[in-house]
N, C-alpha and C. Protein backbone atom coordinates (compact mmCIF):
# COMPACT_ATOMS: atom_id res chain seq x y z
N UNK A 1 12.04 16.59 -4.93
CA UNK A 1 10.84 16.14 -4.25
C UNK A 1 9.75 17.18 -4.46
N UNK A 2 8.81 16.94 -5.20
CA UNK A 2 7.23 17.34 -4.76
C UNK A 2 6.64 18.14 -4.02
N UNK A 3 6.54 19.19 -3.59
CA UNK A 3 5.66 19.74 -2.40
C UNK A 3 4.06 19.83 -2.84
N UNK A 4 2.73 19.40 -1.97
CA UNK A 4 1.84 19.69 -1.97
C UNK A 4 1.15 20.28 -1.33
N UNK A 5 0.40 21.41 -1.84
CA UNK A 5 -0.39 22.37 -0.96
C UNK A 5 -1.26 21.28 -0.73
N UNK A 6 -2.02 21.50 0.68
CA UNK A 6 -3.60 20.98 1.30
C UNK A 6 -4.24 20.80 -0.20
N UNK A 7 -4.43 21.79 -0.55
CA UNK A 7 -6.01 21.49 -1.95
C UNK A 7 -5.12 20.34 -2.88
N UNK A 8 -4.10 20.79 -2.89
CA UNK A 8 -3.50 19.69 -4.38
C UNK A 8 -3.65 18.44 -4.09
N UNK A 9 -3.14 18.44 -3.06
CA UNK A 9 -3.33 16.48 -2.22
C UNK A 9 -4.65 16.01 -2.20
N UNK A 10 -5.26 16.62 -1.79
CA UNK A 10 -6.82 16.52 -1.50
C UNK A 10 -7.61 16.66 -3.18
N UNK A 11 -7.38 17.35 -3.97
CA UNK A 11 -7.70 17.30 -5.37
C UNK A 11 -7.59 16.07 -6.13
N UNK A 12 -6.36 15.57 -5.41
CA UNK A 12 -6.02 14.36 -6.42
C UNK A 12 -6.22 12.99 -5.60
N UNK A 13 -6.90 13.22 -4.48
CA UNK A 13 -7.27 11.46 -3.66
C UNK A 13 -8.27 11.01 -4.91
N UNK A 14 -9.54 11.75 -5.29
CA UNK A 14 -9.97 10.90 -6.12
C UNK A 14 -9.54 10.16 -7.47
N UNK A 15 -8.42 10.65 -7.66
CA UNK A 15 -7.12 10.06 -8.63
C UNK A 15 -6.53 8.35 -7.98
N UNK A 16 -6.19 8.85 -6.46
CA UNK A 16 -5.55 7.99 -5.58
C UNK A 16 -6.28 7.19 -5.24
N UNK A 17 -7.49 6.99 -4.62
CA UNK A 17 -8.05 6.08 -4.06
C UNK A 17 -8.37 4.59 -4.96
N UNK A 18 -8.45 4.74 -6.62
CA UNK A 18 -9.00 3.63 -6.78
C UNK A 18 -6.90 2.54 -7.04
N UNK A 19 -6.39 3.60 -7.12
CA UNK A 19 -4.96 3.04 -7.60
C UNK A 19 -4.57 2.78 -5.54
N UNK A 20 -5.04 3.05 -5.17
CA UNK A 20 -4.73 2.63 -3.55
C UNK A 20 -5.65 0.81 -3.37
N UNK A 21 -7.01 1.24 -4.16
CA UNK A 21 -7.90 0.07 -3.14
C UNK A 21 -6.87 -1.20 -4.42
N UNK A 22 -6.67 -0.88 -5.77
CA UNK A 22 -6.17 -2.01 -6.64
C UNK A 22 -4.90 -2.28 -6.05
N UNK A 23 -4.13 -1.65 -5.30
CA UNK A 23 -2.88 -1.49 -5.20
C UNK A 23 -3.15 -2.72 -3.50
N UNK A 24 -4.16 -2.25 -2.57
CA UNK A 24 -4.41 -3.30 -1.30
C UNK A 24 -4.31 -4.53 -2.11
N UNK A 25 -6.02 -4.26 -2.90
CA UNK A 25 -6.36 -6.19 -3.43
C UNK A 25 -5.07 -7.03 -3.92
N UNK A 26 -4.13 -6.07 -4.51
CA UNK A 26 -2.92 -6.86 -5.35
C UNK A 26 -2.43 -7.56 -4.10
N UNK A 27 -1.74 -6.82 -2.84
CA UNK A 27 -0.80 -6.97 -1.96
C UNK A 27 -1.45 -7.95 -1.02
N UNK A 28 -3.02 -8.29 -0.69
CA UNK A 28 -3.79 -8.97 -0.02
C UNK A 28 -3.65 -10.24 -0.45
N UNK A 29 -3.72 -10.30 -1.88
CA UNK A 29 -3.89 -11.42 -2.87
C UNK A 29 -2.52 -12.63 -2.82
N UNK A 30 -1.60 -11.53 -2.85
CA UNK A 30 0.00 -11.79 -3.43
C UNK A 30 0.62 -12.46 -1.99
N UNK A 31 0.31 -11.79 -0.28
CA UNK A 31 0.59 -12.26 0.54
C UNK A 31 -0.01 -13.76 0.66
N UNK A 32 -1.00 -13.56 0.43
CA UNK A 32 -2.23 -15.15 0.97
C UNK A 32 -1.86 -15.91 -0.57
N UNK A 33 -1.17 -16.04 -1.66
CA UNK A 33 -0.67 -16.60 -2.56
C UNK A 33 0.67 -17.32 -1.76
N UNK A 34 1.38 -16.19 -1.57
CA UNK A 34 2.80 -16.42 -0.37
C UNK A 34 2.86 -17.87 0.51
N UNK A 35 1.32 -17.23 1.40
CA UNK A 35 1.18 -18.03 2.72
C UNK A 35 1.18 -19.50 2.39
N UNK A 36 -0.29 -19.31 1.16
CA UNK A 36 -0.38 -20.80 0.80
C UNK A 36 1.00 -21.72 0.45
N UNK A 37 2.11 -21.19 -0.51
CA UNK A 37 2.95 -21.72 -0.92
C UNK A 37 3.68 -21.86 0.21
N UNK A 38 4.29 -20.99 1.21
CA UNK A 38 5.05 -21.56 2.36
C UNK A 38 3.97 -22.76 2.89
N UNK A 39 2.63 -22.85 3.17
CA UNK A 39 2.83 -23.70 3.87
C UNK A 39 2.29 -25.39 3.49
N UNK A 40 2.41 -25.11 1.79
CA UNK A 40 2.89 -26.09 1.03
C UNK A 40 4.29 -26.65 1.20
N UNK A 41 4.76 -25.82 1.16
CA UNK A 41 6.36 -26.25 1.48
C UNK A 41 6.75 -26.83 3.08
N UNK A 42 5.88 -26.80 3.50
CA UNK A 42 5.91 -27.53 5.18
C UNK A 42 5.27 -28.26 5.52
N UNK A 43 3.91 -28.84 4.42
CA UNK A 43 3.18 -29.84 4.62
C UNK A 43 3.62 -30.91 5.18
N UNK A 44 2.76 -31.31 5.84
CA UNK A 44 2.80 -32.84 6.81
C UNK A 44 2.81 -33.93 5.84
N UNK A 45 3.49 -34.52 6.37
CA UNK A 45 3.61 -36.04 5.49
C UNK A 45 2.43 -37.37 6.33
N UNK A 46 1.83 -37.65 4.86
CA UNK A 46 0.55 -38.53 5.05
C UNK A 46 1.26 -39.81 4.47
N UNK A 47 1.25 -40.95 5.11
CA UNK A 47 1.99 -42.41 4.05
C UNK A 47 3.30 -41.73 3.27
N UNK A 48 3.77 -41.04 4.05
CA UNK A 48 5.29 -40.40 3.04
C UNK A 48 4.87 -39.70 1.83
N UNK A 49 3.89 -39.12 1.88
CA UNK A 49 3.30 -38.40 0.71
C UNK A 49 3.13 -36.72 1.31
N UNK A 50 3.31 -35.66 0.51
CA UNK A 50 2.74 -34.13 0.85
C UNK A 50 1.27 -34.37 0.86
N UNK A 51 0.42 -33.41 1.97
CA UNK A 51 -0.79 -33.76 1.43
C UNK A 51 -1.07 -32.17 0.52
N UNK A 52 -1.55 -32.68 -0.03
CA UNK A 52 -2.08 -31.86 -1.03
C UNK A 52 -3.37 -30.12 -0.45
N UNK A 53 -2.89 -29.23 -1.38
CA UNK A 53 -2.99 -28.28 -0.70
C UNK A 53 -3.67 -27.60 -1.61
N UNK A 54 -5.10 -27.10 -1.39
CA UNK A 54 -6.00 -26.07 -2.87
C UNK A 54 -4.74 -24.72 -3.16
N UNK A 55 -4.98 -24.54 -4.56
CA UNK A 55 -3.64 -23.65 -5.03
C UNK A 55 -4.11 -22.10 -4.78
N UNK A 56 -3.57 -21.24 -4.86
CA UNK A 56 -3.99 -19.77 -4.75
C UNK A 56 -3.48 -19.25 -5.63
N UNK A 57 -3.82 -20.00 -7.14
CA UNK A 57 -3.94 -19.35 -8.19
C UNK A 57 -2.53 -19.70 -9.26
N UNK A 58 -1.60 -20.22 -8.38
CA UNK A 58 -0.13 -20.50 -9.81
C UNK A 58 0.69 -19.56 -9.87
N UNK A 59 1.36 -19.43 -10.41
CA UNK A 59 2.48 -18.70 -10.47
C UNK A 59 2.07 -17.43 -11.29
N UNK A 60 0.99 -17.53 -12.30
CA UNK A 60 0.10 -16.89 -13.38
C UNK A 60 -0.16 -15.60 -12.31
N UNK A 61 -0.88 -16.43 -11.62
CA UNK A 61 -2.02 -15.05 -10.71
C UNK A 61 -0.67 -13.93 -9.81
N UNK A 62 0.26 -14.96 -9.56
CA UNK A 62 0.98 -13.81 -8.47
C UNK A 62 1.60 -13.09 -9.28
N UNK A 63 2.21 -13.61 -10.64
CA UNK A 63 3.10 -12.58 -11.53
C UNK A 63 1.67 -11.32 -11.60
N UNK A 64 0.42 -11.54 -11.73
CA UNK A 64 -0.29 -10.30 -11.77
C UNK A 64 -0.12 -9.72 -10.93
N UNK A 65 -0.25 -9.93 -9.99
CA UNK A 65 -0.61 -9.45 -8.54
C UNK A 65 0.82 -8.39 -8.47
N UNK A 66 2.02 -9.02 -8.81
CA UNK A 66 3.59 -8.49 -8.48
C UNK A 66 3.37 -7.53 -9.52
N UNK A 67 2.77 -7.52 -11.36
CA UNK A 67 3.01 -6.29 -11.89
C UNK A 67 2.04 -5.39 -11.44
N UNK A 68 0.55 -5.77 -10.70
CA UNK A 68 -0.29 -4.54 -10.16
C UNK A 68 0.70 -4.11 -9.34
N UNK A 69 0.98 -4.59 -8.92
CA UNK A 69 1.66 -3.85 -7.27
C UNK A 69 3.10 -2.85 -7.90
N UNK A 70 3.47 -3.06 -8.91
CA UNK A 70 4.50 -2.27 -9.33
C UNK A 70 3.92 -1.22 -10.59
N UNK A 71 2.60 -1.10 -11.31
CA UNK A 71 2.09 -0.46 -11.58
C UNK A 71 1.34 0.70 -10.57
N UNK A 72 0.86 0.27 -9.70
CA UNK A 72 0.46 0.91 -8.43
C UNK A 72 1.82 1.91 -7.97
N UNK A 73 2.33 1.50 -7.50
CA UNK A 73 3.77 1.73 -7.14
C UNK A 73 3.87 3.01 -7.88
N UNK A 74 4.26 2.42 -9.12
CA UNK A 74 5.27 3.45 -10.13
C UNK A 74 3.87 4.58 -10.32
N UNK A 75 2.67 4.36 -9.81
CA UNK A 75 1.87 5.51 -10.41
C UNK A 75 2.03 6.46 -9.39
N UNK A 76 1.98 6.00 -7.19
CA UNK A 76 2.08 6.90 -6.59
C UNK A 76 3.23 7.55 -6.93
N UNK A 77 4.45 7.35 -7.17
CA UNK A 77 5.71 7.73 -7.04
C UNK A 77 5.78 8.64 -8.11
N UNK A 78 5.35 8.25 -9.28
CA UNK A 78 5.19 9.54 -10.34
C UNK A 78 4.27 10.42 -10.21
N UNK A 79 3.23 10.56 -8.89
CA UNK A 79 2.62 11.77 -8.33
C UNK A 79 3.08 12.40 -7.64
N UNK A 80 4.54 11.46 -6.71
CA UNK A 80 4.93 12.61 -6.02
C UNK A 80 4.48 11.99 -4.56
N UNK A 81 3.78 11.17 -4.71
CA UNK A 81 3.03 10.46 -3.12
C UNK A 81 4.35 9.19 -2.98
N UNK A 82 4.07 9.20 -1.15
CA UNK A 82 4.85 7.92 -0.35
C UNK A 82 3.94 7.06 0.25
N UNK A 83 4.38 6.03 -0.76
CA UNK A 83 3.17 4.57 0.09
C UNK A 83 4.23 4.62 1.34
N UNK A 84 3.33 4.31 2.27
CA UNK A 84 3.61 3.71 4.02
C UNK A 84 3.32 2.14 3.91
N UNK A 85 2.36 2.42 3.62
CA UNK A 85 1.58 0.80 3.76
C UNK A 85 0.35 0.39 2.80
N UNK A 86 0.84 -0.95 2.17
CA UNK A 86 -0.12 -0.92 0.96
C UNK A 86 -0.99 -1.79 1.89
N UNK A 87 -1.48 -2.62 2.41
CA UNK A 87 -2.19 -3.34 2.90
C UNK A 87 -3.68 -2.19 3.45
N UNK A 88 -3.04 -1.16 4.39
CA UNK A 88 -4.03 0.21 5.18
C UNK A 88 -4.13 1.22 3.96
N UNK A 89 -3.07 1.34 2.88
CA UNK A 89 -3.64 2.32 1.84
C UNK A 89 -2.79 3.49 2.30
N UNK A 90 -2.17 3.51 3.03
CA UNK A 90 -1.47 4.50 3.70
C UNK A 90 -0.53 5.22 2.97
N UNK A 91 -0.64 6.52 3.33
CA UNK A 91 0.15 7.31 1.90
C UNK A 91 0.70 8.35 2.51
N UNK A 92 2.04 8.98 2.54
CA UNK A 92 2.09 10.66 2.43
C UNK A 92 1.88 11.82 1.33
N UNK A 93 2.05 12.89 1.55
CA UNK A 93 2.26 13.56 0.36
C UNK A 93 2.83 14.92 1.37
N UNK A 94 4.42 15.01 0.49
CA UNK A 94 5.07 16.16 1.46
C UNK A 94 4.41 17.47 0.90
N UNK A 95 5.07 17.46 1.98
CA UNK A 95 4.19 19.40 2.06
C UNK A 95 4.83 20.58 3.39
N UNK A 96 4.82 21.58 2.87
CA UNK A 96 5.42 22.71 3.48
C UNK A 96 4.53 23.44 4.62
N UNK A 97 5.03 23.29 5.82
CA UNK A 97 4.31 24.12 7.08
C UNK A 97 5.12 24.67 7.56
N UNK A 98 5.26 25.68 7.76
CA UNK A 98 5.88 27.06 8.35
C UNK A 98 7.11 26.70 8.37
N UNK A 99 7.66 26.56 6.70
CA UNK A 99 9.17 26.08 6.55
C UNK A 99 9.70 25.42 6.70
N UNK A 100 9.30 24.35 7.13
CA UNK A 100 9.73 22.75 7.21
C UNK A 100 9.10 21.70 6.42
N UNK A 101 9.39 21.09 5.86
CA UNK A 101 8.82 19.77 5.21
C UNK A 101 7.84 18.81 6.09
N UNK A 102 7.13 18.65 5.77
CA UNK A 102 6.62 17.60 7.10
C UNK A 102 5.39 16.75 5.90
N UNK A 103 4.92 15.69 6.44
CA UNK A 103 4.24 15.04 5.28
C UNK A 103 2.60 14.51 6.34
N UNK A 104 1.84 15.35 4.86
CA UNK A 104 0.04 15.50 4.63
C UNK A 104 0.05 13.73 4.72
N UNK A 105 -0.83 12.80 5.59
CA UNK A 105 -0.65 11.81 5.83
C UNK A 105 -2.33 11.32 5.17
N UNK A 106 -2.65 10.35 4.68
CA UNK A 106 -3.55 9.75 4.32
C UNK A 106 -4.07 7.96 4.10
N UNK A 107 -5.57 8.03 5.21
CA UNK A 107 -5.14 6.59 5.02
C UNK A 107 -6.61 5.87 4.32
N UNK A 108 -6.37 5.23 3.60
CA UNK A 108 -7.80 4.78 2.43
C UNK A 108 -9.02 4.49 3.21
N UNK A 109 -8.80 4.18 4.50
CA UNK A 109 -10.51 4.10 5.34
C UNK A 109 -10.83 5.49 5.76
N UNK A 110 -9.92 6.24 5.83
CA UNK A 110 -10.28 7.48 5.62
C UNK A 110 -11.21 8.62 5.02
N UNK A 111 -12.55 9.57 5.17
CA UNK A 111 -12.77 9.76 3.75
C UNK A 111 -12.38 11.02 3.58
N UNK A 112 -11.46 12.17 4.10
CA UNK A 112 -10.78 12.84 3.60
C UNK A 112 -8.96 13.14 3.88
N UNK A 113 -8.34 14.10 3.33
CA UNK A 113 -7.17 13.97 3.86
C UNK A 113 -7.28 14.86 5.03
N UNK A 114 -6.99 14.57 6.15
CA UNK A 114 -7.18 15.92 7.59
C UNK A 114 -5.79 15.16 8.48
N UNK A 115 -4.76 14.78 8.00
CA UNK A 115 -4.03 14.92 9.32
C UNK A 115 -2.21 15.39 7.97
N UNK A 116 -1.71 15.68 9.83
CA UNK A 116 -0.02 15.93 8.73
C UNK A 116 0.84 15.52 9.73
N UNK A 117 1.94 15.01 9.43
CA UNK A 117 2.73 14.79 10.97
C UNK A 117 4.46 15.50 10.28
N UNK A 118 4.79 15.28 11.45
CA UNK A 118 6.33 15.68 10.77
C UNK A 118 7.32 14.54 10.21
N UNK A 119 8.00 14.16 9.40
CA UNK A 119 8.90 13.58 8.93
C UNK A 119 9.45 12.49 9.96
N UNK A 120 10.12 12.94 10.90
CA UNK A 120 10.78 12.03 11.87
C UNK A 120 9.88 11.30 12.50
N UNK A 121 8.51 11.85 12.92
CA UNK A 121 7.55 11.12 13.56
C UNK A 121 6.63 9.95 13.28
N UNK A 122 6.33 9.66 12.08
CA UNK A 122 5.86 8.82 11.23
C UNK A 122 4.33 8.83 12.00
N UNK A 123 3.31 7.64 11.36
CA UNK A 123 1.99 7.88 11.46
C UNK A 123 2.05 8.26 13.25
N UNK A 124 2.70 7.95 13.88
CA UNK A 124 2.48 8.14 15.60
C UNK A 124 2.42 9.47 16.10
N UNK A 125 2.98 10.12 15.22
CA UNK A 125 2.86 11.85 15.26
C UNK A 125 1.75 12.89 14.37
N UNK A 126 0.92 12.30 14.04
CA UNK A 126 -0.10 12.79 13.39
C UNK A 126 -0.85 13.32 14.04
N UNK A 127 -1.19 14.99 13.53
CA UNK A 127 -2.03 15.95 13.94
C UNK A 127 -3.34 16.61 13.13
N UNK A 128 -3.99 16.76 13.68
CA UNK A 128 -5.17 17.12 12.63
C UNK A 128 -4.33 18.71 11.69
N UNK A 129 -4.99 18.61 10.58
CA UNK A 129 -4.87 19.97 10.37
C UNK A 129 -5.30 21.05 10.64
């Protein structure tokens, strides 16, 4: 595993942020692709007929959407960063405080990195730096 000093994490958001906001639009896209199709699949019956439902794009658009999201993916993970949450942009990046691991927390509405929490605590334990 990775350790990042404060500057390194913070050096490389402008690396992160645009592979964070492509990495939301994919996962925004790909859910509301989802939704539509479930609730195609539950449509009400009109004269014993489905009624018909505008598409969210085909099977075409979500296979994109599924390889952004695994291009995204495979790019934080080969930095060394932990998506939390792709929807908030939410990221760690571990890092060393007075000998313990604890993880530099970052979230894309954010505009710098300033909090860290400890490992066990997840975003609910976040402290400024």
């Amino acid at each position: 595993m990775r350790l990042f000093s404060v500057d390194e994490a913070r050096g490389l958001l402008p690396q992160v942020r645009p592979v964070l906001e492509r990495l939301r639009e994919a996962f925004v896209e790909l859910r509301g692709s989802r939704a539509m199709e479930a609730a195609q699949r539950r449509a009400a019956l009109a004269d014993g007929h489905p009624i018909a439902l505008p598409s969210a794009g085909g099977e075409a658009a979500r296979e994109r959407h599924e390889e952004t999201l695994r291009e995204c993916m495979d790019q934080l993970d080969g930095w060394g960063i932990q998506l939390k949450d792709p929807e908030r942009g939410l990221i760690d990046f571990p890092h060393e405080r007075d000998g313990v691991v604890v993880l530099l927390c970052y979230e894309l509405s954010e505009t710098e990195l300033a909090y860290w929490h400890p490992v066990e605590t997840g975003y609910a334990g976040r402290q400024p730096l």
